[in-house]
Protein backbone atom coordinates (compact mmCIF):
# COMPACT_ATOMS: atom_id res chain seq x y z
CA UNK A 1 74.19 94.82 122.43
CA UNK A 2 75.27 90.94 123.02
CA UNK A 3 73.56 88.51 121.07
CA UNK A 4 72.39 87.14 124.06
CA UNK A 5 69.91 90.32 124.57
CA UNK A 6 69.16 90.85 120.73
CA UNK A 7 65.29 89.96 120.19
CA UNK A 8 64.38 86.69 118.48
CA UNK A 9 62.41 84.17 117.31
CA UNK A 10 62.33 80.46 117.88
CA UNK A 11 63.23 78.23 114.97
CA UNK A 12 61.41 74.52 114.38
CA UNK A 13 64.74 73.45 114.99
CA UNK A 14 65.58 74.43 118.57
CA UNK A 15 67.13 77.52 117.24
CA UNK A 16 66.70 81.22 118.34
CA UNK A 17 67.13 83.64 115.11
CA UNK A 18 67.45 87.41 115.22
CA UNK A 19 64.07 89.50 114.77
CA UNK A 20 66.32 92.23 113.19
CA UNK A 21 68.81 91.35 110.51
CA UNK A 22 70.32 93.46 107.66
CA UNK A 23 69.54 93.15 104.54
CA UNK A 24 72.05 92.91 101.29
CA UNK A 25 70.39 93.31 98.44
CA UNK A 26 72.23 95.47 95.83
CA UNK A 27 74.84 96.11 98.67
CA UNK A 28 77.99 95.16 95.92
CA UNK A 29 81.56 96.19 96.83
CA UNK A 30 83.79 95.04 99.79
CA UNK A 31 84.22 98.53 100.75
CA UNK A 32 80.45 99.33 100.69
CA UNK A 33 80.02 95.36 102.26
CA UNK A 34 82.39 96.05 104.93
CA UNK A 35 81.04 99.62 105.90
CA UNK A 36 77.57 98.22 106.37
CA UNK A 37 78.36 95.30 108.20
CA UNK A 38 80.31 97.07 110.78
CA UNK A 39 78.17 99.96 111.28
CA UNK A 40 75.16 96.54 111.64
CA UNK A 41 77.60 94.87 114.18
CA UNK A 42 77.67 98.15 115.89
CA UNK A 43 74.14 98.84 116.00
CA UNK A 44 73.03 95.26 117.71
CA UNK A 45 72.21 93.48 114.26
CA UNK A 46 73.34 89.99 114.28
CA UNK A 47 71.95 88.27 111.31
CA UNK A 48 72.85 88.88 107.83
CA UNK A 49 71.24 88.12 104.82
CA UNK A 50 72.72 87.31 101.37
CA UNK A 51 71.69 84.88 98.20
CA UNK A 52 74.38 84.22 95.61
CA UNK A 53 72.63 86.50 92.90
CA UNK A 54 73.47 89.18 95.43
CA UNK A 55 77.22 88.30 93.96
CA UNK A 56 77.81 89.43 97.69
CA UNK A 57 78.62 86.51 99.43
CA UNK A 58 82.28 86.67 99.41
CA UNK A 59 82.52 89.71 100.52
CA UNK A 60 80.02 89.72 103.17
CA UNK A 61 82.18 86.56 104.45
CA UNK A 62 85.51 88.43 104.41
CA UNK A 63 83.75 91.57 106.32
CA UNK A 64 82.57 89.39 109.19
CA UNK A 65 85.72 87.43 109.61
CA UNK A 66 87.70 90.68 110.13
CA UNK A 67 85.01 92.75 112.09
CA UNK A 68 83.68 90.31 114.37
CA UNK A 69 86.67 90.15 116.39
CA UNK A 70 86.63 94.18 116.71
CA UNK A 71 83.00 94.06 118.00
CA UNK A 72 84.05 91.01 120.51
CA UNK A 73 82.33 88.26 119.04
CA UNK A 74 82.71 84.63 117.49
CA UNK A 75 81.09 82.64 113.93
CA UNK A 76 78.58 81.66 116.61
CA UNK A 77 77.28 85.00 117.59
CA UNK A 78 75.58 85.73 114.19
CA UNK A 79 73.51 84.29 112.10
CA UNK A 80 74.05 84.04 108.07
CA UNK A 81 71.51 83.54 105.93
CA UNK A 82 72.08 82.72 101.77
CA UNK A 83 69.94 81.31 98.91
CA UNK A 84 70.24 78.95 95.89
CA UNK A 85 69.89 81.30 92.81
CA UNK A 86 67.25 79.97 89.99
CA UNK A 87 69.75 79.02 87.68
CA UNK A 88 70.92 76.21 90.12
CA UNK A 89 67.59 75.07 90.60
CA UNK A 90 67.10 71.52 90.26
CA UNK A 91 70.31 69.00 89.02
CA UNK A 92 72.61 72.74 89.54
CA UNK A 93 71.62 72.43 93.41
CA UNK A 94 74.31 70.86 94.65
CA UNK A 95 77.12 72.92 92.89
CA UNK A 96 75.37 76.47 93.74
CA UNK A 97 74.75 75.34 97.29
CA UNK A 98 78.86 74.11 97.67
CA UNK A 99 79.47 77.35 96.24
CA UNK A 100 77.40 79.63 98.45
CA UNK A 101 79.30 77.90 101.32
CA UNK A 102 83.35 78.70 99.50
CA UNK A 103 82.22 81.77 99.18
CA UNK A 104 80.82 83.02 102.63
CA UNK A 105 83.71 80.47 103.77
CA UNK A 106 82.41 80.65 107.40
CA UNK A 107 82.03 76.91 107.82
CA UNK A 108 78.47 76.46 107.64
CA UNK A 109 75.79 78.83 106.48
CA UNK A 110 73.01 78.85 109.42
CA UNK A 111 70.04 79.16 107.12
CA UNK A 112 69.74 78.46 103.40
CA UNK A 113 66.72 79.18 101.31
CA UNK A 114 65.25 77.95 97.79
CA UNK A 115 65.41 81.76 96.59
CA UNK A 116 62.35 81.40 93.59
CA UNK A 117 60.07 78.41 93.32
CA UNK A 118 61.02 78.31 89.18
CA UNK A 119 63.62 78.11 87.87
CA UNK A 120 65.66 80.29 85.33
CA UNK A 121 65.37 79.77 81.66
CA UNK A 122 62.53 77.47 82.21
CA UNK A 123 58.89 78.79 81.57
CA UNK A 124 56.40 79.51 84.65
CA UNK A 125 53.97 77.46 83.39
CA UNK A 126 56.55 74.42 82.80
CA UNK A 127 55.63 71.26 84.46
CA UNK A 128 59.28 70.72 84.93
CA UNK A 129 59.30 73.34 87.80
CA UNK A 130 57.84 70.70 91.03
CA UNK A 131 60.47 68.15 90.38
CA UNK A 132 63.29 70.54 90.18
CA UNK A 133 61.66 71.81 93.50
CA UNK A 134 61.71 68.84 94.68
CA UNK A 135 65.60 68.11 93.61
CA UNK A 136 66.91 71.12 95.62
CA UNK A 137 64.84 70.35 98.43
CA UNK A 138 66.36 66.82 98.63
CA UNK A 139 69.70 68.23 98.07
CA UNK A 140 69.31 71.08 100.52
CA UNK A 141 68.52 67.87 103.02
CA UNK A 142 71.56 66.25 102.59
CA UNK A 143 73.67 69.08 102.82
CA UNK A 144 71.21 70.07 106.35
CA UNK A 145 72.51 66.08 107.22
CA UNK A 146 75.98 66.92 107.15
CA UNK A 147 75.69 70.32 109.45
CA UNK A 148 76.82 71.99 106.43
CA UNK A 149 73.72 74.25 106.31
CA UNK A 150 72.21 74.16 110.04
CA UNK A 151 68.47 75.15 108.82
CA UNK A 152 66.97 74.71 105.20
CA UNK A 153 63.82 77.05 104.14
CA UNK A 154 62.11 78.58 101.15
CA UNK A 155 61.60 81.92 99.76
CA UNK A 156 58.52 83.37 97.61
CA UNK A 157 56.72 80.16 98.10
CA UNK A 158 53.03 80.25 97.31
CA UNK A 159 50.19 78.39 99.85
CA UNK A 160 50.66 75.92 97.23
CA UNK A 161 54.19 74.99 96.63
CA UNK A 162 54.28 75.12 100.53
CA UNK A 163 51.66 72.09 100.61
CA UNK A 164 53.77 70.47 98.20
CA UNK A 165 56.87 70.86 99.43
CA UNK A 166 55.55 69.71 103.10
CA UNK A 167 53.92 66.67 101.48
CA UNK A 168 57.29 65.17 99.32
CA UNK A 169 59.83 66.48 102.45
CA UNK A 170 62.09 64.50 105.07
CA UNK A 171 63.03 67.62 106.68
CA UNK A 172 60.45 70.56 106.72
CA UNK A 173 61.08 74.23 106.27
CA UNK A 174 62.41 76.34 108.98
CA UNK A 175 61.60 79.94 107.22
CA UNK A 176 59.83 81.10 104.45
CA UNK A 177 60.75 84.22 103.85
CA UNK A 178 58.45 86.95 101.52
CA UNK A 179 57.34 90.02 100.79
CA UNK A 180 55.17 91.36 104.03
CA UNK A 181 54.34 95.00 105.02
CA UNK A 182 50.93 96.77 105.43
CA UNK A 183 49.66 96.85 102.22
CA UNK A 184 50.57 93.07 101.62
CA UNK A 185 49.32 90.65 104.97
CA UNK A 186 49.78 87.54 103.31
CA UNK A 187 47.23 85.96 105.47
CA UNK A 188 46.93 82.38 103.95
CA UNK A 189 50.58 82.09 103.90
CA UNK A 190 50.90 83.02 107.25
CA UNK A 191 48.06 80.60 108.43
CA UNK A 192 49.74 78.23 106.19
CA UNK A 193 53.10 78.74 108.36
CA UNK A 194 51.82 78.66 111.67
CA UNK A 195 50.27 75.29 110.24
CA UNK A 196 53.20 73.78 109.31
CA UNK A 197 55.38 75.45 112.43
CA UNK A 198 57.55 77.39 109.73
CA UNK A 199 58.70 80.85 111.10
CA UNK A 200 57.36 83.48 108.72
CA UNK A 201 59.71 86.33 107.78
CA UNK A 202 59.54 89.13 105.72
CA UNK A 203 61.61 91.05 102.79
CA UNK A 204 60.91 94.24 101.51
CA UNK A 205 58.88 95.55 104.63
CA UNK A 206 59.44 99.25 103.12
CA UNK A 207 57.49 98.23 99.74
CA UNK A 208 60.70 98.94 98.50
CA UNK A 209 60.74 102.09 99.58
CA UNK A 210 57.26 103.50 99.03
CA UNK A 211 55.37 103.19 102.29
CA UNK A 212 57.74 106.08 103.77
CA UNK A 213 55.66 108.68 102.19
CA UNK A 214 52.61 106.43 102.85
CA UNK A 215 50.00 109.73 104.38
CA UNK A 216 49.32 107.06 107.19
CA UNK A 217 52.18 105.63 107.92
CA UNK A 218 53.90 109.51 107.98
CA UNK A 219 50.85 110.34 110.62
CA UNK A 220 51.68 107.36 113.02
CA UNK A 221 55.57 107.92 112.73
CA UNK A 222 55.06 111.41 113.94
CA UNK A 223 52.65 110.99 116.89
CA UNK A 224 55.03 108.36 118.28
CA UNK A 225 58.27 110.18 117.25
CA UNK A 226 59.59 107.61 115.18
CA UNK A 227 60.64 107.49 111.70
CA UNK A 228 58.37 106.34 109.17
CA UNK A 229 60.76 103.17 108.65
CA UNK A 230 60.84 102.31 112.02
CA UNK A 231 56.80 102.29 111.86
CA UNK A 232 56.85 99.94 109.33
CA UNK A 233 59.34 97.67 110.80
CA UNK A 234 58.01 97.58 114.46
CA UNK A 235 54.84 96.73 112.63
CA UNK A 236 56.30 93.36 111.73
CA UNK A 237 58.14 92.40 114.58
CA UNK A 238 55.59 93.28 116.79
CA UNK A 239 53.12 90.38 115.11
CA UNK A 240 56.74 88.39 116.03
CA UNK A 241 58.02 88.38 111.88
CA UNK A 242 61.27 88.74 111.70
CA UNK A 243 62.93 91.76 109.10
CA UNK A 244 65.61 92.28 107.26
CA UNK A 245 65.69 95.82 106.20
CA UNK A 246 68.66 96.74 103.79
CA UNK A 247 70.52 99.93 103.60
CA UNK A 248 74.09 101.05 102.48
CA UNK A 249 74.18 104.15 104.88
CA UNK A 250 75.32 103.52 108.01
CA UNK A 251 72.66 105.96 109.89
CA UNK A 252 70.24 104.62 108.40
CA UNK A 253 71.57 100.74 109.71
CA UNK A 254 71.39 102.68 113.02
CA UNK A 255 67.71 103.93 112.71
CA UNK A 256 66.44 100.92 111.55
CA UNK A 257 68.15 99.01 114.81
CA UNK A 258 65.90 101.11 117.30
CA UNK A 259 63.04 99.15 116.93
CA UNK A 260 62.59 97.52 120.24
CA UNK A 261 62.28 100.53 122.75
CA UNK A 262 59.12 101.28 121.88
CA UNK A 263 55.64 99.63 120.87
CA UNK A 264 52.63 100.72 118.70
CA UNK A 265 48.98 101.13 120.03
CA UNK A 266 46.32 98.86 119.20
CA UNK A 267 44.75 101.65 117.49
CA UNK A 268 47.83 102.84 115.07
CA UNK A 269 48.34 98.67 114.40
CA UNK A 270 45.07 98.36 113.06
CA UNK A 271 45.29 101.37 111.04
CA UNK A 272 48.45 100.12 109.43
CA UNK A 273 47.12 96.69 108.68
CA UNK A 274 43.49 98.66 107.33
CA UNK A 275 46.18 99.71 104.39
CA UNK A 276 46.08 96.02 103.20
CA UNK A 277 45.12 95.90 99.31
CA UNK A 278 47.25 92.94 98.15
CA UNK A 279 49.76 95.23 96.52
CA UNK A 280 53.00 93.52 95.66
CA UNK A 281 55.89 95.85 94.57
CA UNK A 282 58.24 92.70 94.22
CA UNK A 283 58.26 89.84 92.10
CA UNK A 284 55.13 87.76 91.66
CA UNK A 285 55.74 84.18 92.10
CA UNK A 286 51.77 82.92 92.17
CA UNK A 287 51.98 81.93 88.16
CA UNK A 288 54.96 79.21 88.98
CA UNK A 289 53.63 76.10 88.56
């Protein structure tokens, strides 16, 4: 699959981004690193997704310099997505930002996110957190300025750090990327998105794991002959949010590719989304100030 006929989405800035990308969390290990990514490359996937407390980035950069000319393709064909770690939050920005980029050393990262809106060490309820907010954003800008980072967003932003952080920015946010899968719609923050024109995108659209077994999402899976992973996943990208499942086993990287020869009813749609009750199996970010 060329990354010409890979599904995406259309970015605030002009540019197209993957639907499907693989995810890398707890994927440590150049072996393990390499395996996945070329079994991904293989499969159609063409955006990655790392964050320097992954302590992945070098080795995700390393895999794609040396597979990318096996599968035929160039830097320009995929689409690499990092994050500043809390503990660079704030007057740290610039330094874990310059060293997201030395490590990945692909010459520019195509999307970097604010991974938390706090900031480690420093209490949730500290009124500290905004302004160092506020200092990434504005270094995240510059760094957008010089085509080092080609898009700038936010991860596990609130409705309310989003209205900040659209009220105090030059540039606004090309992705904010969250937890989203049936049991979780995040409805204001998607309404605050399309709002705002920032491309919604979701993490952890397996609840970690959980909704597999899901009684419901098992009964869907089978009358459509799908697995229950592929369920879940089609379920986002057919609403148009982008995924980023992650997986270590190179099958399973497979699987979780075949997500665009087939669509879900009406009917099983609405019985997936019925499972909404809020339920968050990831970190809660709402008590950041």
């Amino acid at each position: 699959m060329s990354s010409s006929t890979t599904p995406s989405v259309l970015l605030n800035t002009g540019v197209q981004m993957p639907l499907l990308g693989l995810g890398t969390y707890e994927l440590v290990g150049p072996e393990d690193v390499y395996r996945a990514v070329d079994a991904a490359l293989a499969a159609g996937y063409r955006a990655f997704d790392s964050a320097a407390v992954y302590q992945n980035e070098a080795d995700l950069g390393r895999a794609l310099k040396e597979l990318l000319p096996k599968h035929g393709l160039t830097r320009e064909d995929v689409f690499i997505t990092s994050k500043l770690g809390p503990k660079d939050q704030g007057k740290r920005a610039l330094e874990g930002a310059l060293h997201s980029l030395s490590q990945l050393d692909l010459g520019y990262i195509d999307l970097y996110l604010i991974h938390w809106p706090g900031t480690e060490g420093v209490a949730v309820s500290d009124q500290c957190n905004p302004g160092n907010r506020a200092e990434s954003w504005a270094t995240l800008e510059e760094l957008h300025a010089q085509g080092k980072l080609k898009a700038i967003g936010v991860s596990n932003y609130t409705p309310a750090h989003m209205r900040e952080l659209m009220q105090s920015c030059k540039v606004p946010p090309v992705v904010l990327q969250v937890e989203f899968h049936p049991q979780l719609s995040q409805t204001e923050l998607r309404s605050v998105c399309e709002e705002y024109g920032v491309c919604f995108q979701s993490f952890s659209s397996l609840g970690q794991g959980a909704l597999v077994s899901d009684p419901v999402v098992m009964e869907v899976a089978k009358n459509c002959e799908r697995t229950p992973a592929q369920v879940l996943l089609r379920w986002a990208v057919q609403q148009g949010v982008p995924v980023i499942p992650k997986s270590s086993n190179p099958d399973r990287i497979k699987d979780n590719a075949r997500l665009f020869d087939f669509t879900l009813s009406d009917t099983d749609m609405d019985r997936l989304s019925a499972l909404d009750c809020g339920h968050k199996y990831d970190l809660d970010s709402s008590d950041v100030v």
